[in-house]
Protein backbone atom coordinates (compact mmCIF):
# COMPACT_ATOMS: atom_id res chain seq x y z
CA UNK A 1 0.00 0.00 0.00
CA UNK A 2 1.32 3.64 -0.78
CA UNK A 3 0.73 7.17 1.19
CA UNK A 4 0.81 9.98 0.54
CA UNK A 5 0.61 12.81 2.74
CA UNK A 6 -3.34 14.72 2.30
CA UNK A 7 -1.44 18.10 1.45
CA UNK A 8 0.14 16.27 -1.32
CA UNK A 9 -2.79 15.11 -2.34
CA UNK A 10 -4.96 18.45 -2.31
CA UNK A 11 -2.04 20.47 -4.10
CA UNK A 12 -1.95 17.80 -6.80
CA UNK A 13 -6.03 18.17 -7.09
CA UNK A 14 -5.90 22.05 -7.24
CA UNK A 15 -3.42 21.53 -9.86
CA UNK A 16 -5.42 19.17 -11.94
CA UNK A 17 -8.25 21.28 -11.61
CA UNK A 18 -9.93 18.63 -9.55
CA UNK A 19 -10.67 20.82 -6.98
CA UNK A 20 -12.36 24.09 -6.52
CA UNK A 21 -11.17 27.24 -4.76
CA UNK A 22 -7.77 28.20 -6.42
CA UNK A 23 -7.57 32.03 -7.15
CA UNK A 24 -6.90 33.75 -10.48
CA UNK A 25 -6.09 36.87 -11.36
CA UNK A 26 -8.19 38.57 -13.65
CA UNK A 27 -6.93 42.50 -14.26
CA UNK A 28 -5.05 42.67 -16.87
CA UNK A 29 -2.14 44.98 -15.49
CA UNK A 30 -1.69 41.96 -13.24
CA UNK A 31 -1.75 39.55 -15.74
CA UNK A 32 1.26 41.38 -17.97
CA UNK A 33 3.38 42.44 -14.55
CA UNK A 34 3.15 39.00 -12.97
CA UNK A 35 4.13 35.47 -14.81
CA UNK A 36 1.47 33.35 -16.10
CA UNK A 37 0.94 30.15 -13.77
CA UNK A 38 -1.47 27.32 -13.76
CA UNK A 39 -3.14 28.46 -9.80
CA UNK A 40 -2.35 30.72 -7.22
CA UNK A 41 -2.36 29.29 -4.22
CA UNK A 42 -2.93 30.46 -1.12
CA UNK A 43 -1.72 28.15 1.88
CA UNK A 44 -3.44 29.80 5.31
CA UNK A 45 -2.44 27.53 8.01
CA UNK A 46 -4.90 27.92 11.23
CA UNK A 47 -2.08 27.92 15.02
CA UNK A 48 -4.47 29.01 17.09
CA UNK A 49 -2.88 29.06 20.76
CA UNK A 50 -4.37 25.64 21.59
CA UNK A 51 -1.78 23.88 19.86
CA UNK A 52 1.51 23.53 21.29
CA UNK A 53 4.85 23.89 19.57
CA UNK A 54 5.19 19.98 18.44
CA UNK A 55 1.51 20.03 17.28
CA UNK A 56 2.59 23.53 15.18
CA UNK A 57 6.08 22.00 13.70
CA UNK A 58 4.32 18.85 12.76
CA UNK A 59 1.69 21.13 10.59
CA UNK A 60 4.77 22.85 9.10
CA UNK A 61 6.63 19.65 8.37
CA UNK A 62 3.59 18.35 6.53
CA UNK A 63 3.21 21.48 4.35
CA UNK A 64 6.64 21.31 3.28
CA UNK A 65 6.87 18.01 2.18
CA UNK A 66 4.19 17.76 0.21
CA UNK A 67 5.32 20.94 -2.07
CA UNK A 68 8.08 18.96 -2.57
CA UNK A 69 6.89 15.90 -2.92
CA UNK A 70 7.12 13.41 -6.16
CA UNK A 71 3.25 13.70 -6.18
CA UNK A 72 3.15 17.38 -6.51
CA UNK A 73 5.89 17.85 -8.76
CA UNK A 74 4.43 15.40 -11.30
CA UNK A 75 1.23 17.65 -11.02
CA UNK A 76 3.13 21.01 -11.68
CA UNK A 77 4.49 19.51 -14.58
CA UNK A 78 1.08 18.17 -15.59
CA UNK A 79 -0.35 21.46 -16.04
CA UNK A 80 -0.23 23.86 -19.02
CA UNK A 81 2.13 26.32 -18.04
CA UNK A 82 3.93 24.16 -15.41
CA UNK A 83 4.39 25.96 -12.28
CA UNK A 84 2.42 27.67 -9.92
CA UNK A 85 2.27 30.90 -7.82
CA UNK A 86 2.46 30.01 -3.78
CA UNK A 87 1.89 32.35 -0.44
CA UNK A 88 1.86 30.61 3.21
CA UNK A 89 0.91 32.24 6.13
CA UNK A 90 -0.24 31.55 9.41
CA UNK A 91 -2.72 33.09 11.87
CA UNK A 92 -4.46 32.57 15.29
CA UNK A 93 -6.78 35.74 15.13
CA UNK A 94 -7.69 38.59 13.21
CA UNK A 95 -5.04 40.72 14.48
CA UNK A 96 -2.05 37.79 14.68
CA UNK A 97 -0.88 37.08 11.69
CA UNK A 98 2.11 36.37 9.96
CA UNK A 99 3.73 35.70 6.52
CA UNK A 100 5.98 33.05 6.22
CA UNK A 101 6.33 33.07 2.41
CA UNK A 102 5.19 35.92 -0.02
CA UNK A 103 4.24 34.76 -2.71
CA UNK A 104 6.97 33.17 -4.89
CA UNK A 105 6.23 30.73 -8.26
CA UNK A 106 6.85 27.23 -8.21
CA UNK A 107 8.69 26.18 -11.63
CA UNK A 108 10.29 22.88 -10.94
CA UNK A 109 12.04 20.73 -7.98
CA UNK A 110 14.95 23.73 -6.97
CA UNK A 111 12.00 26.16 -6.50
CA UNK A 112 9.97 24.15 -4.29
CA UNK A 113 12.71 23.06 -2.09
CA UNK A 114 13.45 26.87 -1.27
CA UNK A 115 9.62 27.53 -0.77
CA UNK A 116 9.30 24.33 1.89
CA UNK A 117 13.03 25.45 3.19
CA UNK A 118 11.20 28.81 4.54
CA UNK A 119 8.65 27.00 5.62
């Protein structure tokens, strides 16, 4: 039997278009400034104060593997323009947040290891 980690599995579904909810951008001054990418994704990871620091690096761990994992990278090639615009941040409250990666594109294996390094 093979696993895969969920996050895997929902980044390769956003990319396939099998699931709903990725953003696009649709003014064109954005559209010439900014590189054209198959989703824009925005990871917003919930660390409310009733988790504890294991519980938090766990969540982080997860994230980052699966951006770089064999699953995901097969997807970003998949798609028509083969890579992907990515933000993560995290937040426990309106007024606590915090951005752990602006948004950066995701064009191939070297790119995603830097993104899940800063995570």
């Amino acid at each position: 039997m093979r696993c895969i980690s969920i996050g895997a599995a929902l980044l390769a579904g956003l990319l396939s278009g099998d699931v709903v909810g990725a953003a696009s951008s649709n003014q064109m001054t954005e559209k010439q400034i900014a590189p054209s990418v198959d989703v824009e994704l925005v990871i917003a990871v919930d660390v409310s104060y009733s988790m504890d620091l294991d519980e938090l690096a766990v969540q982080r761990e997860g994230y980052a593997q699966a951006i770089v994992s064999k699953v995901f990278l097969q997807a970003l090639r998949a798609g028509p323009n083969s890579k992907i615009s990515l933000t993560y941040f995290e937040w426990s409250a309106s007024s606590d947040q915090k951005i752990i990666v602006p948004w950066r594109v995701i064009d191939g294996p070297e790119t995603a290891d830097a993104v899940a390094s800063d995570i």
